[in-house]
N, C-alpha and C. Protein backbone atom coordinates (compact mmCIF):
# COMPACT_ATOMS: atom_id res chain seq x y z
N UNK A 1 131.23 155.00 45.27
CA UNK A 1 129.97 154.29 45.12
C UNK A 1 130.09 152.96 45.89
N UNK A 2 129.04 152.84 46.94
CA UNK A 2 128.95 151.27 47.67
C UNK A 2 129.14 149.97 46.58
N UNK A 3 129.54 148.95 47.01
CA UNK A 3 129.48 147.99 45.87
C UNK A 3 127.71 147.46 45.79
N UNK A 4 126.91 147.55 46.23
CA UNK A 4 125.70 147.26 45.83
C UNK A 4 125.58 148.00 44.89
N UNK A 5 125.63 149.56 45.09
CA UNK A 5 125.35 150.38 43.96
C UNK A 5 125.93 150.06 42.75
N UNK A 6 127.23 149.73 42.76
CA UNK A 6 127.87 149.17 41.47
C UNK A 6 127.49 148.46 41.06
N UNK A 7 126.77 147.34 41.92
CA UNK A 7 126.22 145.95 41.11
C UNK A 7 125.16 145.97 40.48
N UNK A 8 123.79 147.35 40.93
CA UNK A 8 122.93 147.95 40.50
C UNK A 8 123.02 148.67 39.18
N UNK A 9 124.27 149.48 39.21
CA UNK A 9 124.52 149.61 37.91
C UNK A 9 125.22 149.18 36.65
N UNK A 10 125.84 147.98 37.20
CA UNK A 10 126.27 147.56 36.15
C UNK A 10 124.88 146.26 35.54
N UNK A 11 124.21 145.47 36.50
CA UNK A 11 122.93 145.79 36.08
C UNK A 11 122.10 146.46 35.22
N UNK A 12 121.80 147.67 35.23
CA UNK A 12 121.08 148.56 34.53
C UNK A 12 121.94 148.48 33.23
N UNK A 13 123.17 148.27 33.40
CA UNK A 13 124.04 148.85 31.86
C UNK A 13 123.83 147.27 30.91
N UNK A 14 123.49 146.57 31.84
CA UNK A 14 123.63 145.05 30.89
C UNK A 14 122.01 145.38 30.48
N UNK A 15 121.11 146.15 30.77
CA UNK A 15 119.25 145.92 30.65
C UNK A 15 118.72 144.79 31.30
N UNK A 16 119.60 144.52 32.52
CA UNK A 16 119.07 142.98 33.14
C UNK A 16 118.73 144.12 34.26
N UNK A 17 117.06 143.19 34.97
CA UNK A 17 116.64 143.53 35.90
C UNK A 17 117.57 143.60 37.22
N UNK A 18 116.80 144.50 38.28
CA UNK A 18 117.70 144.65 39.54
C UNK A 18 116.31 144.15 40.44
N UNK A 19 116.60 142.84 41.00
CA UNK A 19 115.65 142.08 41.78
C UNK A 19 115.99 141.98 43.20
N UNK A 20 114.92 141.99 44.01
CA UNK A 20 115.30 141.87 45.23
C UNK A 20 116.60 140.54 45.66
N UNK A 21 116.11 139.66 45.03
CA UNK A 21 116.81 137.94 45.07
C UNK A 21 118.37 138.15 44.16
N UNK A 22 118.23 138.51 43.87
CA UNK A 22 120.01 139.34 43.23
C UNK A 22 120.47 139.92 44.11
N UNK A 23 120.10 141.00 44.61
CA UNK A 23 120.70 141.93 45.99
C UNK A 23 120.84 141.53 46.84
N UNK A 24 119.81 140.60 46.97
CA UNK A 24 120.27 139.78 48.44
C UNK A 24 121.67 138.85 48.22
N UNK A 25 121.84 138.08 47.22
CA UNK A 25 122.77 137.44 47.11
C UNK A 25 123.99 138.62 46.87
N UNK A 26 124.05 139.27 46.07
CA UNK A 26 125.15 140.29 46.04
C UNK A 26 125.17 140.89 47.78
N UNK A 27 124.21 141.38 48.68
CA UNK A 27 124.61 142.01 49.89
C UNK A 27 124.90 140.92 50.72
N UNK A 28 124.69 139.97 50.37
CA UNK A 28 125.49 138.63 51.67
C UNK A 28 126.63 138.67 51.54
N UNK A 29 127.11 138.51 50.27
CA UNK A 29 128.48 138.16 49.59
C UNK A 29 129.56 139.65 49.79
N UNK A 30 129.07 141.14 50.33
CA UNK A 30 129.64 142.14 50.61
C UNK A 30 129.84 142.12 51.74
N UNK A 31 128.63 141.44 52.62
CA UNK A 31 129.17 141.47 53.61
C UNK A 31 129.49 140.36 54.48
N UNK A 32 130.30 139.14 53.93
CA UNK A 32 131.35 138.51 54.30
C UNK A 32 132.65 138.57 54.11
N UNK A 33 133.65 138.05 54.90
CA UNK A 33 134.53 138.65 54.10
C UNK A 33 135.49 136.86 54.27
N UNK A 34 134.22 136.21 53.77
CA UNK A 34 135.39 134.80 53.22
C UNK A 34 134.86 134.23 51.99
N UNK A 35 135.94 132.99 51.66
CA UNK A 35 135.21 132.33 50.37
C UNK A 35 134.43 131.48 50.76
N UNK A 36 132.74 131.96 50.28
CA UNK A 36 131.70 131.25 50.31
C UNK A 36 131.30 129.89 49.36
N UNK A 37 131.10 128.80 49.70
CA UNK A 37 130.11 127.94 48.45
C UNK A 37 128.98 128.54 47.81
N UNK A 38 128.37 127.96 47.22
CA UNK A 38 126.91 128.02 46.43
C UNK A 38 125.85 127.77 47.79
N UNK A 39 126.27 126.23 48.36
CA UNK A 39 125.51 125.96 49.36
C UNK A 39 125.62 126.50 50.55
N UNK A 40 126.43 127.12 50.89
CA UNK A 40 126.73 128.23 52.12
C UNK A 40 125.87 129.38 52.11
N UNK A 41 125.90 129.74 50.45
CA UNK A 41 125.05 131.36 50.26
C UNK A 41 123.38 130.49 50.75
N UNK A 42 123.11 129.55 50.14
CA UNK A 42 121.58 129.11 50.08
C UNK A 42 121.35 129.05 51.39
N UNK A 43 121.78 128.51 52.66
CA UNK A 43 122.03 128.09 53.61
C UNK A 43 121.43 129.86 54.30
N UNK A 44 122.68 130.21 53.84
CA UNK A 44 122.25 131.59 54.61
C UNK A 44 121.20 132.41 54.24
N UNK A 45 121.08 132.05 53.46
CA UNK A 45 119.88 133.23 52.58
C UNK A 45 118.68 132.24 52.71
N UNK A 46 118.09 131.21 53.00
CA UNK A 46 117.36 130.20 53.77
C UNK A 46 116.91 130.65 55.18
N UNK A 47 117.66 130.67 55.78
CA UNK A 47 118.01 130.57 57.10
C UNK A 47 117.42 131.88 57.45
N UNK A 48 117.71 133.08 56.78
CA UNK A 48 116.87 134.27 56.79
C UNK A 48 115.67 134.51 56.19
N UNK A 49 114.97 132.91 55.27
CA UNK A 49 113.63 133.24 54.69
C UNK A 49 113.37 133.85 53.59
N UNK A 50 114.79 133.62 52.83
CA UNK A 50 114.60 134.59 51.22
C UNK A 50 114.53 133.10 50.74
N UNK A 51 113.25 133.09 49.40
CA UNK A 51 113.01 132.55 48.94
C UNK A 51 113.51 132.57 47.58
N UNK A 52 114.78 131.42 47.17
CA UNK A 52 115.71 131.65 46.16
C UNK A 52 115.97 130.00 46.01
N UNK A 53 116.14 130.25 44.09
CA UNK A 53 116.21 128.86 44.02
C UNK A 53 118.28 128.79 43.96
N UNK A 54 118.40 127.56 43.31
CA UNK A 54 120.18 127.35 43.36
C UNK A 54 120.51 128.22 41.77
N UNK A 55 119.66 128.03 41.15
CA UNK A 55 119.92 128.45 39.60
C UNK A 55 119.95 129.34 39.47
N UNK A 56 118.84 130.62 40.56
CA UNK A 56 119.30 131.96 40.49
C UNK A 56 120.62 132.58 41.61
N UNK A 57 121.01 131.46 42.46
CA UNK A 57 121.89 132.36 42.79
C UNK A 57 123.28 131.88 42.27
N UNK A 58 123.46 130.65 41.30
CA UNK A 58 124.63 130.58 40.36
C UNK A 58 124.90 131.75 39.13
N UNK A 59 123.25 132.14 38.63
CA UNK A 59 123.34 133.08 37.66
C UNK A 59 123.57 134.20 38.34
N UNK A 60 123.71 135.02 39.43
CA UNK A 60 123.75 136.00 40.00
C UNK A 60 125.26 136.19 40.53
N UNK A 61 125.74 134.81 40.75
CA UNK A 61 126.83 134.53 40.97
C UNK A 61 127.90 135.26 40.11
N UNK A 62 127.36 134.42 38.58
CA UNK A 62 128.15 134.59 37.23
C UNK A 62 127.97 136.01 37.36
N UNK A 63 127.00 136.73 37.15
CA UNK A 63 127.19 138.38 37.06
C UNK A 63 127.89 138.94 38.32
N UNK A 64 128.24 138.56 39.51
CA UNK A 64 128.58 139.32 40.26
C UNK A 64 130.31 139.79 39.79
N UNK A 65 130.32 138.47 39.44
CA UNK A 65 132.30 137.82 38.73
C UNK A 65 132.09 138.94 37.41
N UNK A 66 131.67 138.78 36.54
CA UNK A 66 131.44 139.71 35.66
C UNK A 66 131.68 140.92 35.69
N UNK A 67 131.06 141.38 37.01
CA UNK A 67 131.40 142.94 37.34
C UNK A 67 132.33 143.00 37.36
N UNK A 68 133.08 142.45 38.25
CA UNK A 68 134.27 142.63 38.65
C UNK A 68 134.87 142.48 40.43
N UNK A 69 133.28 142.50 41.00
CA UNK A 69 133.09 142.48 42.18
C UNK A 69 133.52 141.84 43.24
N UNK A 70 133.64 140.43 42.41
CA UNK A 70 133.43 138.81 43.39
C UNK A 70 134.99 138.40 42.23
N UNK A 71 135.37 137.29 43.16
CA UNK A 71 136.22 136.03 41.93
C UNK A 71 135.68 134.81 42.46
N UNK A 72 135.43 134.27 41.02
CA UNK A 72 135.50 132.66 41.26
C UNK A 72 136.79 132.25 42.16
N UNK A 73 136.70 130.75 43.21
CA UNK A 73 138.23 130.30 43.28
C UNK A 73 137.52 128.70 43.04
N UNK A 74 138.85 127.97 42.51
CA UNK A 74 138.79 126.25 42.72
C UNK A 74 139.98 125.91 43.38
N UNK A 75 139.16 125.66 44.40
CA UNK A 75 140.84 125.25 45.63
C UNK A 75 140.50 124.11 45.44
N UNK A 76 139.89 122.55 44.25
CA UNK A 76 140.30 121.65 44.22
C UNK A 76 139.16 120.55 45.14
N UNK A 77 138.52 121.36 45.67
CA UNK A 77 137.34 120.98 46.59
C UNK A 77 136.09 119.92 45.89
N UNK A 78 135.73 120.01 44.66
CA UNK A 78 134.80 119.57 44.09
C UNK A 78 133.79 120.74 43.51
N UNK A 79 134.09 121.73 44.17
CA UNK A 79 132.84 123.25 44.27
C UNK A 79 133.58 124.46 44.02
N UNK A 80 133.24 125.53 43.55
CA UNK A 80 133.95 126.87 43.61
C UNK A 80 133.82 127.84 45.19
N UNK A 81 134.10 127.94 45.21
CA UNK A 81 134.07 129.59 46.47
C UNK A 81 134.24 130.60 45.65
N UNK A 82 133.48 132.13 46.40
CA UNK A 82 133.48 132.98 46.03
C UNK A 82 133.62 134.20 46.75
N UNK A 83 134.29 135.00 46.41
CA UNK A 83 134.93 136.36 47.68
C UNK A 83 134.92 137.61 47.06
N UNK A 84 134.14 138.31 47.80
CA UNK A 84 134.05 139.38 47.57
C UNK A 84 135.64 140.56 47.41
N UNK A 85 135.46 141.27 46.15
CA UNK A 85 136.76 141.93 46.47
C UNK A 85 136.82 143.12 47.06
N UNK A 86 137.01 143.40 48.27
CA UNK A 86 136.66 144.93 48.65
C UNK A 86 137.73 145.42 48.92
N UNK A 87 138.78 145.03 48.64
CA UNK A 87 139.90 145.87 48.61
C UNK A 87 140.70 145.68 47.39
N UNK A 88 141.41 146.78 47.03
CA UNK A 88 142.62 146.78 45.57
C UNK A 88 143.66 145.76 46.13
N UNK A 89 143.81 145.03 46.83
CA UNK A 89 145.07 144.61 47.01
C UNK A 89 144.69 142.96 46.74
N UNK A 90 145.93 142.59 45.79
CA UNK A 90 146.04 141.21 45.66
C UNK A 90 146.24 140.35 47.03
N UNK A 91 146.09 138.71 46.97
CA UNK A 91 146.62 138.21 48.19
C UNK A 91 146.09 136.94 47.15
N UNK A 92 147.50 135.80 48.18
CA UNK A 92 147.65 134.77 47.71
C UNK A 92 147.11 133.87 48.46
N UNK A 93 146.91 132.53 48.83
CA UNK A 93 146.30 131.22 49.48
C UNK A 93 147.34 130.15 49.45
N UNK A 94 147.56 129.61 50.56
CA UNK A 94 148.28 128.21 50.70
C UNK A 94 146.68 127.18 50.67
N UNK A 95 146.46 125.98 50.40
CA UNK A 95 145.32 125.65 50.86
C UNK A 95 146.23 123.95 51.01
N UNK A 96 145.72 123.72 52.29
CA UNK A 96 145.96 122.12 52.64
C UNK A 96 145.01 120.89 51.85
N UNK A 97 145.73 120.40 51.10
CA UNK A 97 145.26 119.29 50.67
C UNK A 97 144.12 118.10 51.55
N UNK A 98 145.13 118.28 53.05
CA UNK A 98 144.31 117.22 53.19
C UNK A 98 143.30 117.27 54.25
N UNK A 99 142.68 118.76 55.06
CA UNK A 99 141.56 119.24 55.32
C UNK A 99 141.25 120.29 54.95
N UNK A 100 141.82 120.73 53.82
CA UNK A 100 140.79 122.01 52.83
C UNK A 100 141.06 123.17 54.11
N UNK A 101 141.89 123.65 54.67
CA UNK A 101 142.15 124.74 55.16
C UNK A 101 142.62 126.12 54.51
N UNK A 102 142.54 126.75 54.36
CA UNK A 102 142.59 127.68 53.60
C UNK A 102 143.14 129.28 54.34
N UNK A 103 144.73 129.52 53.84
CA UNK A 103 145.01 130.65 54.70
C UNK A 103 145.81 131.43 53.40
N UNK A 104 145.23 132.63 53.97
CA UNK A 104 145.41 133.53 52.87
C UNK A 104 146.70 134.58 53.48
N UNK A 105 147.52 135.04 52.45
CA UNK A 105 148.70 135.83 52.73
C UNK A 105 148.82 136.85 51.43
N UNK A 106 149.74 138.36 51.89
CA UNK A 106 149.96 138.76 50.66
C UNK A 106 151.26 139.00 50.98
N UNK A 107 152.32 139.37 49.68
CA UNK A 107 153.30 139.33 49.59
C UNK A 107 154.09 140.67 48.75
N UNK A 108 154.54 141.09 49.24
CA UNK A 108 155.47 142.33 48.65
C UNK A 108 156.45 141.21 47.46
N UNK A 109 157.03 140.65 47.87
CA UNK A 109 157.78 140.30 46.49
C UNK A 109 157.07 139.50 45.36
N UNK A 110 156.12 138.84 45.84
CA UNK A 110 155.19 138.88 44.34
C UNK A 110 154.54 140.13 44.01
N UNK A 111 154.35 140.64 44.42
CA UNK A 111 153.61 141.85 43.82
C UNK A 111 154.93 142.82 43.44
N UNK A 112 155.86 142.79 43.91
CA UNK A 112 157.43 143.40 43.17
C UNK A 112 157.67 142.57 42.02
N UNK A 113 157.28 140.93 41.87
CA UNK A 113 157.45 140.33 40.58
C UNK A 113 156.82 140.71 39.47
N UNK A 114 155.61 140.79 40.35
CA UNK A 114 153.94 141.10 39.29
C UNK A 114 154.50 142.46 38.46
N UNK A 115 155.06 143.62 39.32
CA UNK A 115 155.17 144.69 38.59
C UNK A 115 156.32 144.54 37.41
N UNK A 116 157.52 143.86 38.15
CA UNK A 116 158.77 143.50 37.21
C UNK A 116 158.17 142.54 35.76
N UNK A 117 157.61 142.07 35.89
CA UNK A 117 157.29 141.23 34.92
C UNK A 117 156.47 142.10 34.08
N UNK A 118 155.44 142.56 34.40
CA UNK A 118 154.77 143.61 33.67
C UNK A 118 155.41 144.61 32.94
N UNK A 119 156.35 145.25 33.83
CA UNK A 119 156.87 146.23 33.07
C UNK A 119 158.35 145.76 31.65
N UNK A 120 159.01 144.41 32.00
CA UNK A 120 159.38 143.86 31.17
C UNK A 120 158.63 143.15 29.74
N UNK A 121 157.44 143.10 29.89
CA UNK A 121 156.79 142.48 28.85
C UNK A 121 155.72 143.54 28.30
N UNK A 122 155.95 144.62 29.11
CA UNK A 122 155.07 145.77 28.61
C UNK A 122 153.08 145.28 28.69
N UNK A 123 153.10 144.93 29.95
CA UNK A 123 151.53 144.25 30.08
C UNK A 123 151.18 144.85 31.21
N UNK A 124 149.75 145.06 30.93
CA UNK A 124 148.77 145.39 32.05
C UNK A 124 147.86 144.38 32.44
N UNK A 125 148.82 144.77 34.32
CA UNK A 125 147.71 143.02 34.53
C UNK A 125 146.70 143.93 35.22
N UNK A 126 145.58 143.11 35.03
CA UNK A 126 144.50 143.32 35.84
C UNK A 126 144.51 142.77 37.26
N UNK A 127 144.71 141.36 37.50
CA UNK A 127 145.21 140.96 39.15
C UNK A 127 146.03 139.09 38.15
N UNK A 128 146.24 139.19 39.67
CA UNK A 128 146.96 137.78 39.64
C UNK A 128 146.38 136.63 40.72
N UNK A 129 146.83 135.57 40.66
CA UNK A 129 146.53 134.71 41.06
C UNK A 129 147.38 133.76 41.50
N UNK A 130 147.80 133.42 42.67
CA UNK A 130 148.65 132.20 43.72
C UNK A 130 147.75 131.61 44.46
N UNK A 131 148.18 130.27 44.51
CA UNK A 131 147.57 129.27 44.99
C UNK A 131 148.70 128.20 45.54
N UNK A 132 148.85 128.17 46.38
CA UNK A 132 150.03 126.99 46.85
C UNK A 132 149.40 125.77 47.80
N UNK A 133 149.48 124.51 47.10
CA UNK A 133 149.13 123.16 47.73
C UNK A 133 150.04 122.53 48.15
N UNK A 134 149.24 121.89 49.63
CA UNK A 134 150.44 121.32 50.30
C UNK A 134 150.10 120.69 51.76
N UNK A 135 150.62 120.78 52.52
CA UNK A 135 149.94 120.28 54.06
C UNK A 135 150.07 121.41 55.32
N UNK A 136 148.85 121.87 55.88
CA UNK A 136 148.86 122.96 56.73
C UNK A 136 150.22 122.20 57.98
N UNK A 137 150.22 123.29 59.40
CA UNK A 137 150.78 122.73 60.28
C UNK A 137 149.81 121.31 60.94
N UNK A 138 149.05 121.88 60.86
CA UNK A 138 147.65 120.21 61.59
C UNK A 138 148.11 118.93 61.00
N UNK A 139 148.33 119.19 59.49
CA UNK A 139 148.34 117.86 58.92
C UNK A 139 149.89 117.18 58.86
N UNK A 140 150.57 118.63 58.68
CA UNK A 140 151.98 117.90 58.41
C UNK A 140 152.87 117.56 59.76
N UNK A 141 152.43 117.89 60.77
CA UNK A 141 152.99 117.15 61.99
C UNK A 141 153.04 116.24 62.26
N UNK A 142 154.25 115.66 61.98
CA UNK A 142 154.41 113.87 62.24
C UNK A 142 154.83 113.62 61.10
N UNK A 143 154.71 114.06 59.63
CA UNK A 143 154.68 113.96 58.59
C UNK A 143 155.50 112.77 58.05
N UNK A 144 157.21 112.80 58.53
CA UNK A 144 157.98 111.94 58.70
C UNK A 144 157.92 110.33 58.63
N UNK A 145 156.72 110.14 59.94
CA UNK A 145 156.44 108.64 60.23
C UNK A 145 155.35 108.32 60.23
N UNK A 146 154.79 109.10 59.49
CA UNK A 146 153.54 108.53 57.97
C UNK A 146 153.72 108.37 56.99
N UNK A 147 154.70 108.43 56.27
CA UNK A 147 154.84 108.33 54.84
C UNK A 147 155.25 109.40 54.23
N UNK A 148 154.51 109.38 52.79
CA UNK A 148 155.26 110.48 51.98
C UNK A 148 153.89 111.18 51.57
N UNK A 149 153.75 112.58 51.42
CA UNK A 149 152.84 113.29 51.40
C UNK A 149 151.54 113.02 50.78
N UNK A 150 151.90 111.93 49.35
CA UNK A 150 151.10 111.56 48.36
C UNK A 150 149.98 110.20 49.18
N UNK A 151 150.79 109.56 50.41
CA UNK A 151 150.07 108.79 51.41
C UNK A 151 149.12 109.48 52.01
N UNK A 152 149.39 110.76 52.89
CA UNK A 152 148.56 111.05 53.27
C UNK A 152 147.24 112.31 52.58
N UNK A 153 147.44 112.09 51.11
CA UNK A 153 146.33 113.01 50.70
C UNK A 153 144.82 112.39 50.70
N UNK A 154 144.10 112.63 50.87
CA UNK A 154 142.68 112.02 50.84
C UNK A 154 143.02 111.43 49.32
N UNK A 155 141.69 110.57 49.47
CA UNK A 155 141.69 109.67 48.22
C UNK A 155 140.96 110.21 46.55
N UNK A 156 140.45 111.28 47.52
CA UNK A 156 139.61 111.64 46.33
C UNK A 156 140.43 112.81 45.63
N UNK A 157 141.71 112.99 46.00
CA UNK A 157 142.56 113.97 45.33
C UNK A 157 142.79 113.24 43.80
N UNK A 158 143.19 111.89 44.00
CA UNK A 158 142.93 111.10 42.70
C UNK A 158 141.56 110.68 42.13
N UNK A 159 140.71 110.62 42.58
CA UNK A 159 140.13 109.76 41.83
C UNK A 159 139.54 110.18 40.23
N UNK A 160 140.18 111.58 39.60
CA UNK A 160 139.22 111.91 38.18
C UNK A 160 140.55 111.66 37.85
N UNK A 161 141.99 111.21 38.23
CA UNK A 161 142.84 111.19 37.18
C UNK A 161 144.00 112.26 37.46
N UNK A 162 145.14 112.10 37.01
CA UNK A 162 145.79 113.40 37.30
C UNK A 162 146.76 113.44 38.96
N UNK A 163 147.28 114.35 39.06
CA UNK A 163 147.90 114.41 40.64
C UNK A 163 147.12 115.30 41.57
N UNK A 164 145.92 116.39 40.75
CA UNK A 164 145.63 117.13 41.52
C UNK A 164 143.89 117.33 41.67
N UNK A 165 143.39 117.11 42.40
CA UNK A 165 142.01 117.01 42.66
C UNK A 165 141.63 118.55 41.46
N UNK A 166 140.85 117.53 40.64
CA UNK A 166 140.00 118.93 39.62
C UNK A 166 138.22 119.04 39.59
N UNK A 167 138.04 119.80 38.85
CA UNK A 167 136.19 119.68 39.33
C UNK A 167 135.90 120.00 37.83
């Protein structure tokens, strides 16, 4: 079954309508294959003349995650992104602190951990989640005779408190 169709029916199974302005946001989001903002989807779905407010495509959002379809991410940004999952396979993210770059990798020995751990604790995971912060190659070149990493993070990594930019 296409993932629209899935989203159609899991739709129907909740008794929530299947609207044009839902599908559209669910078929943008299938067919990208990065993590989008809120204001990225509006942008695009604008830009093509669908007439959608922000509130329906956060609530459309929430159901897409629901399905099972999409994941929320907070890489720390101020905003969530959202990615479609169209494949079974996990994958992890380095993301640079200090221009929000974002590169995604997967890994045989976490996913050899994921299973080891599972099968030691007798658990079924559904997926996992890595996230590693830090400084891409762009930023950390030179790194040395600038300081110490916590120098060069933007400012707003602090400012709610804490060591790590939260939303």
């Amino acid at each position: 079954m296409s993932a629209p169709d899935t989203f159609r029916e899991f739709l129907r199974s909740r008794d929530l309508p299947v609207t044009e302005q839902r599908m559209r946001v669910a078929t943008l989001l299938f067919s990208t294959h990065k993590h989008v903002s809120v204001e990225e989807i509006l942008e695009r779905l604008q830009a093509d003349r669908v007439e959608i407010g922000k509130a329906t495509v956060y609530r459309t959002l929430d159901l897409l995650v629901d399905s099972g379809l999409v994941r929320e991410h907070d890489f720390g940004e101020g905003f969530k992104r959202y990615e479609y999952l169209a494949g079974p396979a996990d994958h992890e993210h380095l993301i640079c602190e200090s221009c929000n770059k974002l590169i995604e990798f997967t890994s045989v020995e976490i996913e050899d951990l994921k299973r080891e751990l599972a099968r030691a604790h007798n658990f079924q995971p559904r997926f996992h989640r890595v996230e590693v912060y830090g400084l891409c190659e762009d930023c950390g070149v030179g790194a040395v005779e600038q300081g110490s990493p916590a120098d060069r993070l933007p400012k707003a990594a602090f400012s709610r408190g804490g060591g790590r930019r939260q939303t």
